[in-house]
Protein backbone atom coordinates (compact mmCIF):
# COMPACT_ATOMS: atom_id res chain seq x y z
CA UNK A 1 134.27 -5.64 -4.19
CA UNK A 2 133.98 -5.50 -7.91
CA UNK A 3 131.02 -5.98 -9.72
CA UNK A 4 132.85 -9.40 -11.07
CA UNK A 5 132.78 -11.18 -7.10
CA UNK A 6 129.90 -12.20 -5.71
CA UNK A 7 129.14 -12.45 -2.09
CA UNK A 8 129.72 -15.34 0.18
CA UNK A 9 128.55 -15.12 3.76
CA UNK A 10 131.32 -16.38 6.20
CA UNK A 11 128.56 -17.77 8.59
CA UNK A 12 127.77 -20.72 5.60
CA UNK A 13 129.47 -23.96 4.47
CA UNK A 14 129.64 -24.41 0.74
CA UNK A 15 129.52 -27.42 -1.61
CA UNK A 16 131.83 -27.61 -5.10
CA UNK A 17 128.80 -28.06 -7.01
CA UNK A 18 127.68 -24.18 -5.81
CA UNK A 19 124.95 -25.12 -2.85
CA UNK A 20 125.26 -23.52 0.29
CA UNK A 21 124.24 -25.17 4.26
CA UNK A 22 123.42 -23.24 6.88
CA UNK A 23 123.25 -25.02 10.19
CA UNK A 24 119.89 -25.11 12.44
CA UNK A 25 118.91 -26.54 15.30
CA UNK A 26 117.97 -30.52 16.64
CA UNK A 27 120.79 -31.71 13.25
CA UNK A 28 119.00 -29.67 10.91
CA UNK A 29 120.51 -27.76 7.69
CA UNK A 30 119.25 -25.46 5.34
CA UNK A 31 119.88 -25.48 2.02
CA UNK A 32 120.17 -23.13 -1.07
CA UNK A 33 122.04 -22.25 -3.75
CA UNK A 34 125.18 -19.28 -4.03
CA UNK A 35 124.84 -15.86 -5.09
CA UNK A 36 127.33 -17.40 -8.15
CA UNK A 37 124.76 -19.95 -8.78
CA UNK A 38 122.16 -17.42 -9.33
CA UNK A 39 124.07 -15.42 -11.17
CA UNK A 40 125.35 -18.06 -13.74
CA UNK A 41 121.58 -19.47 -13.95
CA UNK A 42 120.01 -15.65 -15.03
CA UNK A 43 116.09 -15.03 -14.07
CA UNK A 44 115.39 -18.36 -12.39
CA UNK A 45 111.75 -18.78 -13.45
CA UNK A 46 110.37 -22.34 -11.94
CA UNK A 47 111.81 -24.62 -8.74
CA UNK A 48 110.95 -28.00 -8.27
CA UNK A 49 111.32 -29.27 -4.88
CA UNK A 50 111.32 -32.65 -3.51
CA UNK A 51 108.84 -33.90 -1.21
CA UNK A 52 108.76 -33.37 2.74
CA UNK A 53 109.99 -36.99 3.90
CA UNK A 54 112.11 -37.79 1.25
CA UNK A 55 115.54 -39.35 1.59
CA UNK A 56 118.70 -38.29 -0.16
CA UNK A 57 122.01 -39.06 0.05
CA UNK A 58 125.04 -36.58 -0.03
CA UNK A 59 125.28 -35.97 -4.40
CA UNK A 60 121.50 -37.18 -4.92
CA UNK A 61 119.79 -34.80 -7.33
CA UNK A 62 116.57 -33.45 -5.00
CA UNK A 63 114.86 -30.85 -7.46
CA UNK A 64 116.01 -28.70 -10.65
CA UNK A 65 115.88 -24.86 -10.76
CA UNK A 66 114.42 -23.74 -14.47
CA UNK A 67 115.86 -20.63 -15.58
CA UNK A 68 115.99 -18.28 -18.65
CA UNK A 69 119.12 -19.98 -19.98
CA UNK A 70 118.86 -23.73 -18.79
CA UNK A 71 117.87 -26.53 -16.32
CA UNK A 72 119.76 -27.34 -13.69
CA UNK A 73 119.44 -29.54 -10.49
CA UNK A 74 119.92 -28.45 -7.05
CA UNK A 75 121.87 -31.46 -4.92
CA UNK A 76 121.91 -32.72 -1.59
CA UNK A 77 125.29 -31.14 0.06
CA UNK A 78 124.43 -34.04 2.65
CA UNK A 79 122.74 -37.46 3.25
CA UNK A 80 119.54 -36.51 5.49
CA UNK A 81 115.52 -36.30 4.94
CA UNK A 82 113.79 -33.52 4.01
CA UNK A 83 112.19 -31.37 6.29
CA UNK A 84 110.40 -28.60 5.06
CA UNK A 85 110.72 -27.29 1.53
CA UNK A 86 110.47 -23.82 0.70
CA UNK A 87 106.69 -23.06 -0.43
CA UNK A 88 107.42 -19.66 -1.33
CA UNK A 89 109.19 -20.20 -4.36
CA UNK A 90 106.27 -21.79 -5.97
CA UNK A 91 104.91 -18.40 -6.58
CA UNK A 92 108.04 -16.24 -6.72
CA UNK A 93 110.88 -18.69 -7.98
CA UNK A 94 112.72 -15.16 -8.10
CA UNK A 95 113.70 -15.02 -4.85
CA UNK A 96 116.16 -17.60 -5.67
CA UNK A 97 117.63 -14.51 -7.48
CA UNK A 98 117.09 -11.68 -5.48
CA UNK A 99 117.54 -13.34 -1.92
CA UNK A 100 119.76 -16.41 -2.18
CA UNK A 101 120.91 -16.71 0.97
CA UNK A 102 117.25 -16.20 2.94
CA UNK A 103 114.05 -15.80 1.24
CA UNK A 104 115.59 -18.28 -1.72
CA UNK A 105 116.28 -21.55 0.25
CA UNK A 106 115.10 -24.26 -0.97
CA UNK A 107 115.26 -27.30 1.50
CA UNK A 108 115.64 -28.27 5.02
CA UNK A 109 117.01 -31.46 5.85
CA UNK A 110 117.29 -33.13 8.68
CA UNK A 111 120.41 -35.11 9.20
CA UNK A 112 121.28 -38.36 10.52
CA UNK A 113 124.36 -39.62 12.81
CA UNK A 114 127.66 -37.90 12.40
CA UNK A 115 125.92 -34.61 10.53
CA UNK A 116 128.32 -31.99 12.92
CA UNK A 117 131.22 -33.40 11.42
CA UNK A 118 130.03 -33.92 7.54
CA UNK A 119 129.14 -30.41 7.77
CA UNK A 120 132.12 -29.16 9.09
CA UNK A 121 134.06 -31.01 6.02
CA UNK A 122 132.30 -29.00 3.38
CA UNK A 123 134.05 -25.65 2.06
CA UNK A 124 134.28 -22.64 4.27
CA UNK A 125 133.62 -19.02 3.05
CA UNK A 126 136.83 -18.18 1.66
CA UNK A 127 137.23 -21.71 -0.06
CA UNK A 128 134.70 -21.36 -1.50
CA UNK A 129 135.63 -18.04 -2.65
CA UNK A 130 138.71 -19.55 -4.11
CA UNK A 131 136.85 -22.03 -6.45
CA UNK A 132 134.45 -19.51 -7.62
CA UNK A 133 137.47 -17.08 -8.47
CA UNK A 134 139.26 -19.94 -10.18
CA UNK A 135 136.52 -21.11 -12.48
């Protein structure tokens, strides 16, 4: 792998707009953001997170990552309430950097009717792979 690729866990769906979903238990996801996300962002210095009990619906903005280099907003991959929210990155919003795809989630949400198959219709590994080495 060249220094150029980032990594992209084949367990993980993927959203165009560079979130990833990682299924739980009970119609539960959690959600974060790529490796490529992180890396386009630089030192990712604040997260704001959404509530616990807060509704979203699949393309709703639900917090904003604040990095050396810009703001950006983190958004629901899928309609569903939130959970739990990551409490960690409060005091090290770095781990959205150095551990993406475990310490750095952000959100869980849980997921109403249906949520088996809209997760199943987001990207898989190696599409998302694709999109990332086309942009």
């Amino acid at each position: 792998m060249s220094a150029e690729q980032t990594i992209t866990p084949g367990d993980l769906k993927y959203t165009e707009a560079h979130e990833w979903v990682r299924s739980l238990e009970g119609g539960r996801v959690r959600v974060g953001v790529t490796d490529h996300a992180q890396s386009q962002l630089g030192d990712v210095v604040f997260v704001q997170l959404p509530a616990v009990g807060a509704e979203f619906t699949a393309g709703d903005a639900v917090g904003e990552v604040e990095s050396t280099k810009s703001v950006s907003d983190i958004y629901a991959p899928l309609a569903g309430t939130v959970v739990a929210v990551n409490e960690a990155l409060d005091a090290t919003p770095e781990l959205v950097n150095s551990a993406p795809y475990t310490d750095g989630w952000m959100v869980e949400l849980e997921l109403g009717e249906g949520a088996a198959e809209a997760v199943e219709a987001l990207l898989d590994a190696a599409s998302y792979q694709q999109l990332v080495d086309g942009s």
